[in-house]
N, C-alpha and C. Protein backbone atom coordinates (compact mmCIF):
# COMPACT_ATOMS: atom_id res chain seq x y z
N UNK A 1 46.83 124.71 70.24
CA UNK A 1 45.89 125.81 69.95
C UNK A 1 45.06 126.09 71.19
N UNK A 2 44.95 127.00 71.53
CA UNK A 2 44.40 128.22 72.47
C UNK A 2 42.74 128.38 71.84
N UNK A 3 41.76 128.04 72.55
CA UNK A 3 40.40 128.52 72.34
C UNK A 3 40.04 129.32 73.51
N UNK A 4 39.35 129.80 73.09
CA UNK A 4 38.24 131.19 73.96
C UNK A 4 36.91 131.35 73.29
N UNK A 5 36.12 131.82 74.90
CA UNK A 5 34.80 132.44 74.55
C UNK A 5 34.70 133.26 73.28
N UNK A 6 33.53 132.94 72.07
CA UNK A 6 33.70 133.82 70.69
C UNK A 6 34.57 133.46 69.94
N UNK A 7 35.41 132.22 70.52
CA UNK A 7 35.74 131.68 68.42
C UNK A 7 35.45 131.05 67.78
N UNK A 8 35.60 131.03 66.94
CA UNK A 8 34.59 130.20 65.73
C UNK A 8 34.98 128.66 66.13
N UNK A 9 34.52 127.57 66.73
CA UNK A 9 34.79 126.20 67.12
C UNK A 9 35.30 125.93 65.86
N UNK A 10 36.30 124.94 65.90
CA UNK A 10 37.41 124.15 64.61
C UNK A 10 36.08 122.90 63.75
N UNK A 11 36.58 123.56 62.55
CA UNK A 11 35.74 122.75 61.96
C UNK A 11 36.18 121.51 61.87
N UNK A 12 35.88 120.52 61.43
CA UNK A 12 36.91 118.62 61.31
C UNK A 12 35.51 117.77 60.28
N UNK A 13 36.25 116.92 59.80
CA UNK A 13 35.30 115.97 59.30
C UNK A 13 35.78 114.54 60.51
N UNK A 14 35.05 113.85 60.50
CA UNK A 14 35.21 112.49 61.85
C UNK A 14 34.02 111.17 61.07
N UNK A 15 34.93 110.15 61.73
CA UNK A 15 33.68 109.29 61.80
C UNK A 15 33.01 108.95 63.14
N UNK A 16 31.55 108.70 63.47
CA UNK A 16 31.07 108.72 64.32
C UNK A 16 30.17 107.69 64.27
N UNK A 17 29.25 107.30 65.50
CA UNK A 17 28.76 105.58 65.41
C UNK A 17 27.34 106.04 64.67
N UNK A 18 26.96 107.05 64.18
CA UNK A 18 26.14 107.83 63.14
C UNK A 18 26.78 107.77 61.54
N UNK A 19 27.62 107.43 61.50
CA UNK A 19 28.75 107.76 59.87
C UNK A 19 29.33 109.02 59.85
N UNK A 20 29.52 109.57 59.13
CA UNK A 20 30.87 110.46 58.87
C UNK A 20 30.24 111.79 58.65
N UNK A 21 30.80 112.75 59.39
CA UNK A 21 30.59 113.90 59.51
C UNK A 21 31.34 114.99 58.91
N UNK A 22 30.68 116.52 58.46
CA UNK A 22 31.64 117.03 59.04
C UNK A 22 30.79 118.55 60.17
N UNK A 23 31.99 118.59 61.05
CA UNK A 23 30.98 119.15 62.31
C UNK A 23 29.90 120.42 61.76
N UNK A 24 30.94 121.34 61.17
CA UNK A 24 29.96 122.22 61.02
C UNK A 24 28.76 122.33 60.30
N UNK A 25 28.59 121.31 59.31
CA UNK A 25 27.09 121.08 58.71
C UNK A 25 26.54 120.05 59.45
N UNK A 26 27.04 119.29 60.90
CA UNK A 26 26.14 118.62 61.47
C UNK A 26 25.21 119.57 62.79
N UNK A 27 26.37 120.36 63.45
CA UNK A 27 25.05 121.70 63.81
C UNK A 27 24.42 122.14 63.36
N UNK A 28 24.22 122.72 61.75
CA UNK A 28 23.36 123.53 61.17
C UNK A 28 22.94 124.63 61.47
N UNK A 29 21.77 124.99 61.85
CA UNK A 29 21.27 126.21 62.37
C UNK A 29 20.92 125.95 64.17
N UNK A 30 21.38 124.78 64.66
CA UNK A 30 21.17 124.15 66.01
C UNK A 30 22.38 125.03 66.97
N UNK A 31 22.35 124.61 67.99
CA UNK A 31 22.53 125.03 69.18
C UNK A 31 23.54 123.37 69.23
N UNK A 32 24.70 123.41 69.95
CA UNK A 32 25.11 122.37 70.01
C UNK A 32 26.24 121.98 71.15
N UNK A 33 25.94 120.93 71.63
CA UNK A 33 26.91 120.56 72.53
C UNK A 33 27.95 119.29 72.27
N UNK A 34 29.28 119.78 72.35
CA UNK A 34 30.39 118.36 72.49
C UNK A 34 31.15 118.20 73.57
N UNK A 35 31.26 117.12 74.00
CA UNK A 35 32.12 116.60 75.27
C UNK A 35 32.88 115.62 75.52
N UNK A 36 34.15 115.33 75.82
CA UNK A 36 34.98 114.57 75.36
C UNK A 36 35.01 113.57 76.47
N UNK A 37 35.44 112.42 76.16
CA UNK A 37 35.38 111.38 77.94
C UNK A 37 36.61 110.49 77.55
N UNK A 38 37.48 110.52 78.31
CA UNK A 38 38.44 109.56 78.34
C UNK A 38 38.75 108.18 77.31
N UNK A 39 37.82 107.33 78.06
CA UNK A 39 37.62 106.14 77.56
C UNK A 39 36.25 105.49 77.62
N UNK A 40 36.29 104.37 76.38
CA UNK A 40 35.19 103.55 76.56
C UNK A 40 34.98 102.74 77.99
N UNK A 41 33.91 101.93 77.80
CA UNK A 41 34.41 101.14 79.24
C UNK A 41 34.70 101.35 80.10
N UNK A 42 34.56 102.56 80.69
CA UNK A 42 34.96 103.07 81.83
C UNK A 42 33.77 103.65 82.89
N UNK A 43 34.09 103.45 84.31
CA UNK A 43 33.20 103.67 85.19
C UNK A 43 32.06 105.56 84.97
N UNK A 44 33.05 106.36 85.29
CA UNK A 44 32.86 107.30 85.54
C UNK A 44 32.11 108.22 83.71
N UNK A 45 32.60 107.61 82.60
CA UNK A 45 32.24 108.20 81.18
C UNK A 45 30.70 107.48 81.30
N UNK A 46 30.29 106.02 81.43
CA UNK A 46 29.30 105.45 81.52
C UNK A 46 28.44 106.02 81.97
N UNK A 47 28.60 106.59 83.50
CA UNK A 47 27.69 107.54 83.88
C UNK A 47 27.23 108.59 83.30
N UNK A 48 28.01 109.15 82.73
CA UNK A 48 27.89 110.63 82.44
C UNK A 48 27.39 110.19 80.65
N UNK A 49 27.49 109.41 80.17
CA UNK A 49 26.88 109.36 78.90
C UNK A 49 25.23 108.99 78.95
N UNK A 50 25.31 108.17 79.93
CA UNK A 50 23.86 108.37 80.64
C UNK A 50 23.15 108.90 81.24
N UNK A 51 23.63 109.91 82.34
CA UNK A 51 22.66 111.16 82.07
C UNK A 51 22.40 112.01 80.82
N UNK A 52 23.55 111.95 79.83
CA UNK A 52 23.29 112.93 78.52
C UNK A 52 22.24 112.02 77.91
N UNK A 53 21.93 110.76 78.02
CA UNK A 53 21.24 109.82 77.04
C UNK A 53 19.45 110.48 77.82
N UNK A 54 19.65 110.19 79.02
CA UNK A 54 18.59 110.63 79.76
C UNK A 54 17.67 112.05 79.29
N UNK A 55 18.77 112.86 79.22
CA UNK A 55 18.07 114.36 78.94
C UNK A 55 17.78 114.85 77.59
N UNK A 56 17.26 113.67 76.67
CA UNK A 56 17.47 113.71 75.19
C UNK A 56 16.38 114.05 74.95
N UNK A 57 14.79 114.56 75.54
CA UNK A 57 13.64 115.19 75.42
C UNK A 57 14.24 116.66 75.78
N UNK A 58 15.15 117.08 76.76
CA UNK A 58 15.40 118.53 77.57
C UNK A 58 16.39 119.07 76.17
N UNK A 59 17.24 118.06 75.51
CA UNK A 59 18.09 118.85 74.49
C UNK A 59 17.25 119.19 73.68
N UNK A 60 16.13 118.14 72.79
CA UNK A 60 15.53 118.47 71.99
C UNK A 60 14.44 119.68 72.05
N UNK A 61 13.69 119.75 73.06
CA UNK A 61 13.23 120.91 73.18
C UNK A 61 13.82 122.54 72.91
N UNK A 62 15.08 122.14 73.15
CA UNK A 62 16.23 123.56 73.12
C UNK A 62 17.06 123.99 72.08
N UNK A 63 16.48 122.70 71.38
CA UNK A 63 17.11 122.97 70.23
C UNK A 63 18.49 122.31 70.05
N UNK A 64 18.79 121.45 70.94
CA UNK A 64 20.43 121.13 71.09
C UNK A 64 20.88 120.49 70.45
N UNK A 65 22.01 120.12 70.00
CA UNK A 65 22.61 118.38 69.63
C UNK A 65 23.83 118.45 70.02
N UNK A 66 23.48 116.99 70.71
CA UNK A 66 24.87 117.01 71.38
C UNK A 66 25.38 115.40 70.80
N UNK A 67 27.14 116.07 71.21
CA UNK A 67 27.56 114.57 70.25
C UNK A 67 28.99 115.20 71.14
N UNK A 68 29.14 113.04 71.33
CA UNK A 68 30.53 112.60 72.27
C UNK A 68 31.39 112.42 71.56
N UNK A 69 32.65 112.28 72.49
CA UNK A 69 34.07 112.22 71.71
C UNK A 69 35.02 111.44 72.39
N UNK A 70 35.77 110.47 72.01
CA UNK A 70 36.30 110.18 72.33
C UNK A 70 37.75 109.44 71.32
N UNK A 71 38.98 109.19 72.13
CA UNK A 71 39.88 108.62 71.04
C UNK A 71 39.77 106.98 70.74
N UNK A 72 39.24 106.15 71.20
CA UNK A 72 38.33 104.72 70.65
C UNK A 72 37.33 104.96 69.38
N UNK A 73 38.06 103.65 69.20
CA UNK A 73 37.20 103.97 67.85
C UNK A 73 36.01 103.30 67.74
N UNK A 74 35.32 103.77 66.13
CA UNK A 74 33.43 103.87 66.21
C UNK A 74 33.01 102.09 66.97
N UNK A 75 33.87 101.66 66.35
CA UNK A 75 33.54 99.58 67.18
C UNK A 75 32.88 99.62 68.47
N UNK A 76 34.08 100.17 68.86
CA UNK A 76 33.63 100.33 70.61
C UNK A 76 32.88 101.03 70.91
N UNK A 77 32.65 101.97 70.45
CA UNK A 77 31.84 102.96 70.80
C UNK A 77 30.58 102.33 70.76
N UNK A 78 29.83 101.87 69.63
CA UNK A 78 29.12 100.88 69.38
C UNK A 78 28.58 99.93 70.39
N UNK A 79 29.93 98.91 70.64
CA UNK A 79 29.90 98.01 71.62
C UNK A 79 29.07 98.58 73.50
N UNK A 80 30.02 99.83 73.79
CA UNK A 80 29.78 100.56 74.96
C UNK A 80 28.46 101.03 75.04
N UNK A 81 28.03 101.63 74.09
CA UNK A 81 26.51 101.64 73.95
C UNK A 81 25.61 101.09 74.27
N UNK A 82 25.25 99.78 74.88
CA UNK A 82 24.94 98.84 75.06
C UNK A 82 25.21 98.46 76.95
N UNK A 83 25.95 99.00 77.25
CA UNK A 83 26.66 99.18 78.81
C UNK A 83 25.86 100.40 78.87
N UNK A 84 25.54 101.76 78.39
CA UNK A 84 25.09 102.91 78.92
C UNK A 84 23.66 102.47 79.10
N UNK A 85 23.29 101.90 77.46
CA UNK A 85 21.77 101.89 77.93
C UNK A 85 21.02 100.99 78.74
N UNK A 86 22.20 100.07 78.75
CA UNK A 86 22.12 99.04 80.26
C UNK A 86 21.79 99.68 81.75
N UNK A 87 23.01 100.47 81.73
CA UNK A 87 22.99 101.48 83.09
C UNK A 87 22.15 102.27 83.23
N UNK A 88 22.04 103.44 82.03
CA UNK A 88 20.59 104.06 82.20
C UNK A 88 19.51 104.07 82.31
N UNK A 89 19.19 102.95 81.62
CA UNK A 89 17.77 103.11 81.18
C UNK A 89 16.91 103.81 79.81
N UNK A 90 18.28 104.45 79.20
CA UNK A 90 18.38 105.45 78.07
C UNK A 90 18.92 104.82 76.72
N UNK A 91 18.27 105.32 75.82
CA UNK A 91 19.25 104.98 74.31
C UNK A 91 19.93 106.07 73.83
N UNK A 92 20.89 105.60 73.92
CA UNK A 92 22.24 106.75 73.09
C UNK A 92 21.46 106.95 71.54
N UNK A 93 20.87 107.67 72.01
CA UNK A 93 20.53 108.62 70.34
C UNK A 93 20.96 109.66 69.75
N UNK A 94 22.47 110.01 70.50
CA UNK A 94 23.31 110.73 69.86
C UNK A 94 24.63 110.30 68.99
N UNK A 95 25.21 111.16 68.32
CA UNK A 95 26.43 109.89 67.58
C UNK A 95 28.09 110.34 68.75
N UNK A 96 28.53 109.59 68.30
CA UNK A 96 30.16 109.63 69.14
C UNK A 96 31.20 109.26 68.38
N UNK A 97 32.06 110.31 69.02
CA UNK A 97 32.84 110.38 67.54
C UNK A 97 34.67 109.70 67.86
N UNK A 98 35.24 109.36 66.81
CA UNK A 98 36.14 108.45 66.94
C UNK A 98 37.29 109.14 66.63
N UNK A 99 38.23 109.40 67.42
CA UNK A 99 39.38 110.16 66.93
C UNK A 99 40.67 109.69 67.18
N UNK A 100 40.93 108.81 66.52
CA UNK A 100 41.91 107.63 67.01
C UNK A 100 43.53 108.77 66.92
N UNK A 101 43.54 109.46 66.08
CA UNK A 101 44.73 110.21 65.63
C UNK A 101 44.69 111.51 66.46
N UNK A 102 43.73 111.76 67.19
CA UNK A 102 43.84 113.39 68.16
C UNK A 102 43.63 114.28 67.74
N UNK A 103 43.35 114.24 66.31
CA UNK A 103 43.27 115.78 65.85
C UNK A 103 42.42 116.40 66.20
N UNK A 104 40.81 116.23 66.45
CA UNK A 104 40.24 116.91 66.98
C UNK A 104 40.70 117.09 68.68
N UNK A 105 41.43 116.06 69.30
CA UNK A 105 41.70 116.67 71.12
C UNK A 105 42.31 117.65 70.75
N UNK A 106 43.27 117.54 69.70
CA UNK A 106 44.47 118.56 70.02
C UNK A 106 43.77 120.00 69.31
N UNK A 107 43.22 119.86 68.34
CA UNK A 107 42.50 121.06 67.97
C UNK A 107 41.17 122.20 68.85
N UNK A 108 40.90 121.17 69.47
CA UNK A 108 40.22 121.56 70.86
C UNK A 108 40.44 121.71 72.18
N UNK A 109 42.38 121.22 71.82
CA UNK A 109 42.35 121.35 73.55
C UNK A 109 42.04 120.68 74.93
N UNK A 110 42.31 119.52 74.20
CA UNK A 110 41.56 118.32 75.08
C UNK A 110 42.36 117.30 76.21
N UNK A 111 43.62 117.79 75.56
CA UNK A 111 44.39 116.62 76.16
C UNK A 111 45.11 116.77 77.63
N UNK A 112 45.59 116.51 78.84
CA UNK A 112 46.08 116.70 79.77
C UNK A 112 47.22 117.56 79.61
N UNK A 113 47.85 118.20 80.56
CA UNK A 113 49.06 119.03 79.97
C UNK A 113 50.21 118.00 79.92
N UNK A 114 50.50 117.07 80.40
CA UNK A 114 51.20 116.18 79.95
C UNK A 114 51.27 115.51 78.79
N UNK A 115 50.42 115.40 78.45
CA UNK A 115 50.20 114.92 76.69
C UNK A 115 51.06 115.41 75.99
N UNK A 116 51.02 116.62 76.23
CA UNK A 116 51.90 117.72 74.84
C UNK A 116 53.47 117.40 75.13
N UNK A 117 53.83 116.86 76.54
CA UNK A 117 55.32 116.26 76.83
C UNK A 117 55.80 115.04 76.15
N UNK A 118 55.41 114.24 76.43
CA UNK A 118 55.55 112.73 76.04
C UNK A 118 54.85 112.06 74.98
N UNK A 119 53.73 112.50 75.29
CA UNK A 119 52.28 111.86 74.05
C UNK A 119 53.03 110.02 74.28
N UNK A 120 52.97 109.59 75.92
CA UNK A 120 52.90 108.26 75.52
C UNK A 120 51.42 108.03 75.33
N UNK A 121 51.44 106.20 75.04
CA UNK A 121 49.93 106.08 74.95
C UNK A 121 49.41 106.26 76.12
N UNK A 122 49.81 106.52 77.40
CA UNK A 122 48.89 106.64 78.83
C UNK A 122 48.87 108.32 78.78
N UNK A 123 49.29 108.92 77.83
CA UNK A 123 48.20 110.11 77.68
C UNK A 123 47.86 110.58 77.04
N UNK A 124 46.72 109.79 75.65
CA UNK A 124 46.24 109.88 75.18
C UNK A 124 44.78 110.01 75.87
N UNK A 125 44.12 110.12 76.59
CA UNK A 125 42.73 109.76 77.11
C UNK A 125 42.64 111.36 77.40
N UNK A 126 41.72 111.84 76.43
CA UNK A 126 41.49 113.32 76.76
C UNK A 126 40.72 113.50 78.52
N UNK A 127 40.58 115.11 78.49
CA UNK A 127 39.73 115.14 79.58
C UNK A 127 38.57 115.51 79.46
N UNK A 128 38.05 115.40 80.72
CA UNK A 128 36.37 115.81 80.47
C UNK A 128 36.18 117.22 79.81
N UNK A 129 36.31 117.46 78.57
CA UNK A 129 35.91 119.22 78.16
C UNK A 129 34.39 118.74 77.91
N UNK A 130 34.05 120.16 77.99
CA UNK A 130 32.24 120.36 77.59
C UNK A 130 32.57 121.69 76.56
N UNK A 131 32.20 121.93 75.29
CA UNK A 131 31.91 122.60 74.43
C UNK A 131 30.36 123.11 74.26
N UNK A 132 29.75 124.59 74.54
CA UNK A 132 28.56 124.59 73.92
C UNK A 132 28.96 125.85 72.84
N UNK A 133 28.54 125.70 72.05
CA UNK A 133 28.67 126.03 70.27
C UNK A 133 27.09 126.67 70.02
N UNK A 134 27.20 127.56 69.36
CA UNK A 134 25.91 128.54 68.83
C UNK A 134 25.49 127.99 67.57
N UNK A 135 24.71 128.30 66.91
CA UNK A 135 23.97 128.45 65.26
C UNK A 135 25.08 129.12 64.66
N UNK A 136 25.99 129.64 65.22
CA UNK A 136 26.73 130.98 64.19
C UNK A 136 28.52 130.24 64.37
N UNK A 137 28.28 128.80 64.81
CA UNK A 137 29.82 128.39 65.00
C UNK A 137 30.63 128.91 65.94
N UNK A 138 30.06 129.72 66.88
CA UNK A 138 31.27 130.24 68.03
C UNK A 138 30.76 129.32 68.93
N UNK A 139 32.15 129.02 70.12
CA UNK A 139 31.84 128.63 71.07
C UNK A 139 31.23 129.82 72.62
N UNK A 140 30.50 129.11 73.09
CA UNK A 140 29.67 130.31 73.75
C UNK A 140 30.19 129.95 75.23
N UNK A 141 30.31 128.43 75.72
CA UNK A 141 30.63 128.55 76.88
C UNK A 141 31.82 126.97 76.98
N UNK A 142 32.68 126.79 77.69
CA UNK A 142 33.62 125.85 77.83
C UNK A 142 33.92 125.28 78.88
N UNK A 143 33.80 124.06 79.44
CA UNK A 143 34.02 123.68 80.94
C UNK A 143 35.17 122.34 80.93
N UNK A 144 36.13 122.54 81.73
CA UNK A 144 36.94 121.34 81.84
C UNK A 144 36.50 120.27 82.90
N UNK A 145 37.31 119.52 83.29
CA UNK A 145 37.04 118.79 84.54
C UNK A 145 38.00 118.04 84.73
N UNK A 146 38.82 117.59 85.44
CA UNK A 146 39.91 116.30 85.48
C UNK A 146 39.33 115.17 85.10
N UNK A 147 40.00 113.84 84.95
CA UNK A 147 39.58 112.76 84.43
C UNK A 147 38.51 112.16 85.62
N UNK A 148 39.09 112.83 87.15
CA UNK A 148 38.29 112.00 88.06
C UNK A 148 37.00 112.59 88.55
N UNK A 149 36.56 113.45 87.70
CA UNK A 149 35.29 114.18 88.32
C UNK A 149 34.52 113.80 87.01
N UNK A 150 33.25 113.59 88.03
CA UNK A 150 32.33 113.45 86.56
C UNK A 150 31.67 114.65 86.52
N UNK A 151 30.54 114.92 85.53
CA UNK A 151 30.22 116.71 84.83
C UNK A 151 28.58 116.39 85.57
N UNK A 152 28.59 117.60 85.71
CA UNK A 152 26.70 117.77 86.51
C UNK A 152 25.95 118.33 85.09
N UNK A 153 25.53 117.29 84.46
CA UNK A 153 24.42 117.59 83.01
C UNK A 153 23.40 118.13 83.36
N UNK A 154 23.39 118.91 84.43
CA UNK A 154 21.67 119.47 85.09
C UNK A 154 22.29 121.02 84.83
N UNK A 155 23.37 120.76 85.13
CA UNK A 155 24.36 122.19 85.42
C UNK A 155 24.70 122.41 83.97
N UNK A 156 25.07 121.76 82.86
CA UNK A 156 25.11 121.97 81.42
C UNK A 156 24.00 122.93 80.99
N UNK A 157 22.82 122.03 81.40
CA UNK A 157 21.66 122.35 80.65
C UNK A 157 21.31 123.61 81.49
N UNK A 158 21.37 123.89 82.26
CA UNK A 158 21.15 124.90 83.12
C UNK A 158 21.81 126.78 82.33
N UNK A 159 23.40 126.48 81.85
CA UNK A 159 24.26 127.05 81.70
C UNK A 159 23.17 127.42 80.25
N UNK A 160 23.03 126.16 79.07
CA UNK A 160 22.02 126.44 78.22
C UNK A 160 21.51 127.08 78.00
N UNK A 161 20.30 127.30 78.76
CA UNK A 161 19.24 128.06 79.22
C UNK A 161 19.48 129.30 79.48
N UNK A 162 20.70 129.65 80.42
CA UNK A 162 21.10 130.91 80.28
C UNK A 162 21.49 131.57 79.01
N UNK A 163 22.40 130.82 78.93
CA UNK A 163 22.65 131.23 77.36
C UNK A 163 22.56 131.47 76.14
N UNK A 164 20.69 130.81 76.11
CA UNK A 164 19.73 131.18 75.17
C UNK A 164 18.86 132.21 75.28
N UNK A 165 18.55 132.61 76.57
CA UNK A 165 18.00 133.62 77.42
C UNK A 165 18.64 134.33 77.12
N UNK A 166 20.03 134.88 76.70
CA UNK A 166 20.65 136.05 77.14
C UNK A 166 20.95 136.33 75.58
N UNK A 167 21.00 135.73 74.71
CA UNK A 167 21.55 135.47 73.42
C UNK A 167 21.11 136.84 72.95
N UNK A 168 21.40 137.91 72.25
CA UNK A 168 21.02 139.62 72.10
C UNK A 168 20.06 139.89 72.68
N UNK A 169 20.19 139.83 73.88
CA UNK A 169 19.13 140.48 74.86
C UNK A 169 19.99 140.88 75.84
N UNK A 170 20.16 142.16 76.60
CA UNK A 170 20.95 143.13 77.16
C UNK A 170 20.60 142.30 78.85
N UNK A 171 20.95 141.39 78.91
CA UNK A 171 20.86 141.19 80.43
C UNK A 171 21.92 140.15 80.52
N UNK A 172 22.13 139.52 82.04
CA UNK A 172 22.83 138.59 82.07
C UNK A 172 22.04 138.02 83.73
N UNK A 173 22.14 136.65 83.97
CA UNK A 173 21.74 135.49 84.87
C UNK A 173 22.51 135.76 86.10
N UNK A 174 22.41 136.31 87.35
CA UNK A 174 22.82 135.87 88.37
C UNK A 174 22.85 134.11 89.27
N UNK A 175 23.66 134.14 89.96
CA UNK A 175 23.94 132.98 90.65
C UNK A 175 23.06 132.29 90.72
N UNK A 176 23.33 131.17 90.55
CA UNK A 176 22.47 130.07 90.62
C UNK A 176 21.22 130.05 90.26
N UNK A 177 21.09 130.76 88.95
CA UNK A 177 19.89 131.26 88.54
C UNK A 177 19.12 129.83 87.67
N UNK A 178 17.94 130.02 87.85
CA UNK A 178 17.15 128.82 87.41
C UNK A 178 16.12 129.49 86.30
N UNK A 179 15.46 128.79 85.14
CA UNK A 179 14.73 129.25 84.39
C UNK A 179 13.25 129.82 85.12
N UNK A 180 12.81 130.69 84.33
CA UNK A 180 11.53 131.69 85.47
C UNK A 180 12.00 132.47 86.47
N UNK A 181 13.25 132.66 86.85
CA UNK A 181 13.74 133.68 87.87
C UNK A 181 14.41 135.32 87.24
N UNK A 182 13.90 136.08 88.34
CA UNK A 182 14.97 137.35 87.77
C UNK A 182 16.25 137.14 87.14
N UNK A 183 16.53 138.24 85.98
CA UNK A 183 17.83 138.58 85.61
C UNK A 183 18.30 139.75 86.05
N UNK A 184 19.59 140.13 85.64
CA UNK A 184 20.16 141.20 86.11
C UNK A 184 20.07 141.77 84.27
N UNK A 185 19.61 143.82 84.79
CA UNK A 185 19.86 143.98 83.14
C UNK A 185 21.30 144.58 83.37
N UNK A 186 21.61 144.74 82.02
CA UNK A 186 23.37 144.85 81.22
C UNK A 186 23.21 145.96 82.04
N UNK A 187 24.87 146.69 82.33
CA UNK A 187 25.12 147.39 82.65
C UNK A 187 25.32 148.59 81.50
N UNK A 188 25.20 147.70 80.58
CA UNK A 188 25.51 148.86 79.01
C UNK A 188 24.01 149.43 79.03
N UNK A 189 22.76 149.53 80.01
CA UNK A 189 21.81 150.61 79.69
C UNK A 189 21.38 151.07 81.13
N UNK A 190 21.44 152.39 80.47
CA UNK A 190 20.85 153.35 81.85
C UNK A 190 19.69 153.11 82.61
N UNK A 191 19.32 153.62 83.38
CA UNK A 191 18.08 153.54 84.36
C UNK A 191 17.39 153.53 83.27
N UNK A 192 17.36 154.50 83.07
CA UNK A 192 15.94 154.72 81.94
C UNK A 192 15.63 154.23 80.85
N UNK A 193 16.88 153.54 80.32
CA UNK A 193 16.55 152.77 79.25
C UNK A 193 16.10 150.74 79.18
N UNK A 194 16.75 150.78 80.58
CA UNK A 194 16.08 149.68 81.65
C UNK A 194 14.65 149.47 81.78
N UNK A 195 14.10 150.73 82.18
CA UNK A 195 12.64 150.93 82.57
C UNK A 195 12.19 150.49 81.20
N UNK A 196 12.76 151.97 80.30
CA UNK A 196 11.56 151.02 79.14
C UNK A 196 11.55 149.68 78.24
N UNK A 197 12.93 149.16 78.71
CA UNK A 197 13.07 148.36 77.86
C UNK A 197 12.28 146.96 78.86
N UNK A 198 12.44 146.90 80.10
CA UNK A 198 11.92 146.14 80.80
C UNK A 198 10.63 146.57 81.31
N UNK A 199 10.32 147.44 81.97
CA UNK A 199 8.97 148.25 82.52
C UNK A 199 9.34 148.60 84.04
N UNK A 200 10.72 148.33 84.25
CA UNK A 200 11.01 148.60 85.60
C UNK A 200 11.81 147.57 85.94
N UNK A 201 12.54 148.19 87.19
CA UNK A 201 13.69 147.04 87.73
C UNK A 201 13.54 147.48 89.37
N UNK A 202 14.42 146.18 90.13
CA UNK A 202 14.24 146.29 91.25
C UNK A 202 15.83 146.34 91.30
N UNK A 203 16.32 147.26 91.98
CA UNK A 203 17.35 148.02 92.14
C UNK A 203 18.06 147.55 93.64
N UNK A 204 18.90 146.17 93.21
CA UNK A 204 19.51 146.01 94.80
C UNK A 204 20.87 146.84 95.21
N UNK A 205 21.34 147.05 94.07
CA UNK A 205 22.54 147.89 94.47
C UNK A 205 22.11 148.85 93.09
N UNK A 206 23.26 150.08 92.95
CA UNK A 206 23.40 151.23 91.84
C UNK A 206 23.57 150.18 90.41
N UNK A 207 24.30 148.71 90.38
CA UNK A 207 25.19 148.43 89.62
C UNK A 207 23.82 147.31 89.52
N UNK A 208 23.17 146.64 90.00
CA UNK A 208 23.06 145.68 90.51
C UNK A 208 21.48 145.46 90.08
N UNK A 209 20.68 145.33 89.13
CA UNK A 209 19.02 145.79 88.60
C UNK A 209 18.33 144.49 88.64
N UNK A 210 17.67 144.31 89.26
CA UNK A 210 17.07 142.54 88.77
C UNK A 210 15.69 143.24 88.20
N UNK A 211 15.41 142.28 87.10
CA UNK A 211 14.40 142.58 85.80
C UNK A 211 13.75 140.93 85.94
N UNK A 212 12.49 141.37 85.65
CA UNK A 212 11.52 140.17 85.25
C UNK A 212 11.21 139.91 83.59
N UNK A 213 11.52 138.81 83.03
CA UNK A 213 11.62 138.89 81.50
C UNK A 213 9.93 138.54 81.60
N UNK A 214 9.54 138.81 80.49
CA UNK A 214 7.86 138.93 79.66
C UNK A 214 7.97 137.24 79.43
N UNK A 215 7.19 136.55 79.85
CA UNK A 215 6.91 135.47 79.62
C UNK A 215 7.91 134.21 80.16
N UNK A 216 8.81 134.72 81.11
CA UNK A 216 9.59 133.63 81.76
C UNK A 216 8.93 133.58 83.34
């Protein structure tokens, strides 16, 4: 299965080192992030579960919840927990979810393209996906990564931010845009409907409007 920007994320029930879910009544009316990591015990997931453990005041503020994935099951997961908050300095106060059978990799798209050849057990270990998911069940934004790169969670949360910013509001975030900086407004409104909708724009190109939002 094939996902894209705007579809409704696959619903699943799972167990997780929280108890048993099922996803879409564990977002609720939240904002939500999932991300898949290889394996337990491993150098490069350790890290990266610890910066997510780290930024667990920055999700909550935003409304987020985020919850890991992996094909080990809830034991370990458990066990590994204990290695992150070792490393971090952080408590995993999110749940992680156990998918010993793949259905959620494969329903999400998770697995290496080799997987779908052989499915030995050396490729089972999904890859790094990042899922961020709306209040309304679509997925809003999707990031892969190979197994050997780890994910920049500054750059997640960053993407966030845009994406709550922009959520029915006629603009969109230029490069490397940081919270409190100009946006660009939509191209779907005219000069003039720019002006009043913003109070004015600074016009770098015809196409091109940077707008100051009211209170950012």
């Amino acid at each position: 299965m094939s996902l894209r920007i705007n579809d409704i994320a696959p619903d699943f029930e799972a167990d997780t080192t929280q108890g048993r879910i099922r996803f879409h009544e564990w977002i609720g009316d939240s904002w939500a992030i999932m991300f898949s990591h290889p394996k337990d015990f491993t150098p490069v997931c350790t890290t990266e579960f610890g910066a997510v453990a780290r930024l667990s005041q920055q999700w909550a503020t935003r409304g987020v919840k985020v919850i890991g994935l992996s094909v080990d099951p809830v034991e370990e997961h458990r066990k590994w927990a204990a290695d992150i908050e070792s490393f971090s300095g952080a408590k995993v106060d999110f749940p992680i979810i156990a998918d010993p059978d793949l259905k959620i990799a494969k329903a999400y798209d998770m697995l290496p393209a080799e997987a779908y050849k052989t499915e030995t057990p050396a490729d089972t270990a999904t890859v790094r996906a990042v899922y961020v998911i709306g209040p309304d069940k679509k997925i809003k934004l999707m990031m892969i990564y190979p197994m050997s790169v780890g994910r920049n969670f500054d750059e997640i949360l960053r993407a966030v931010d845009a994406l709550q910013l922009s959520e029915g509001v006629p603009v969109a975030t230029p490069a490397n845009w940081r919270p409190g900086e100009e946006v660009i407004a939509a191209l779907s409104l005219s000069d003039d409907e720019a002006r009043q909708k913003f109070g004015g724009f600074d016009a770098k190109l015809p196409y091109l409007r940077l707008v100051k939002l009211q209170g950012s």
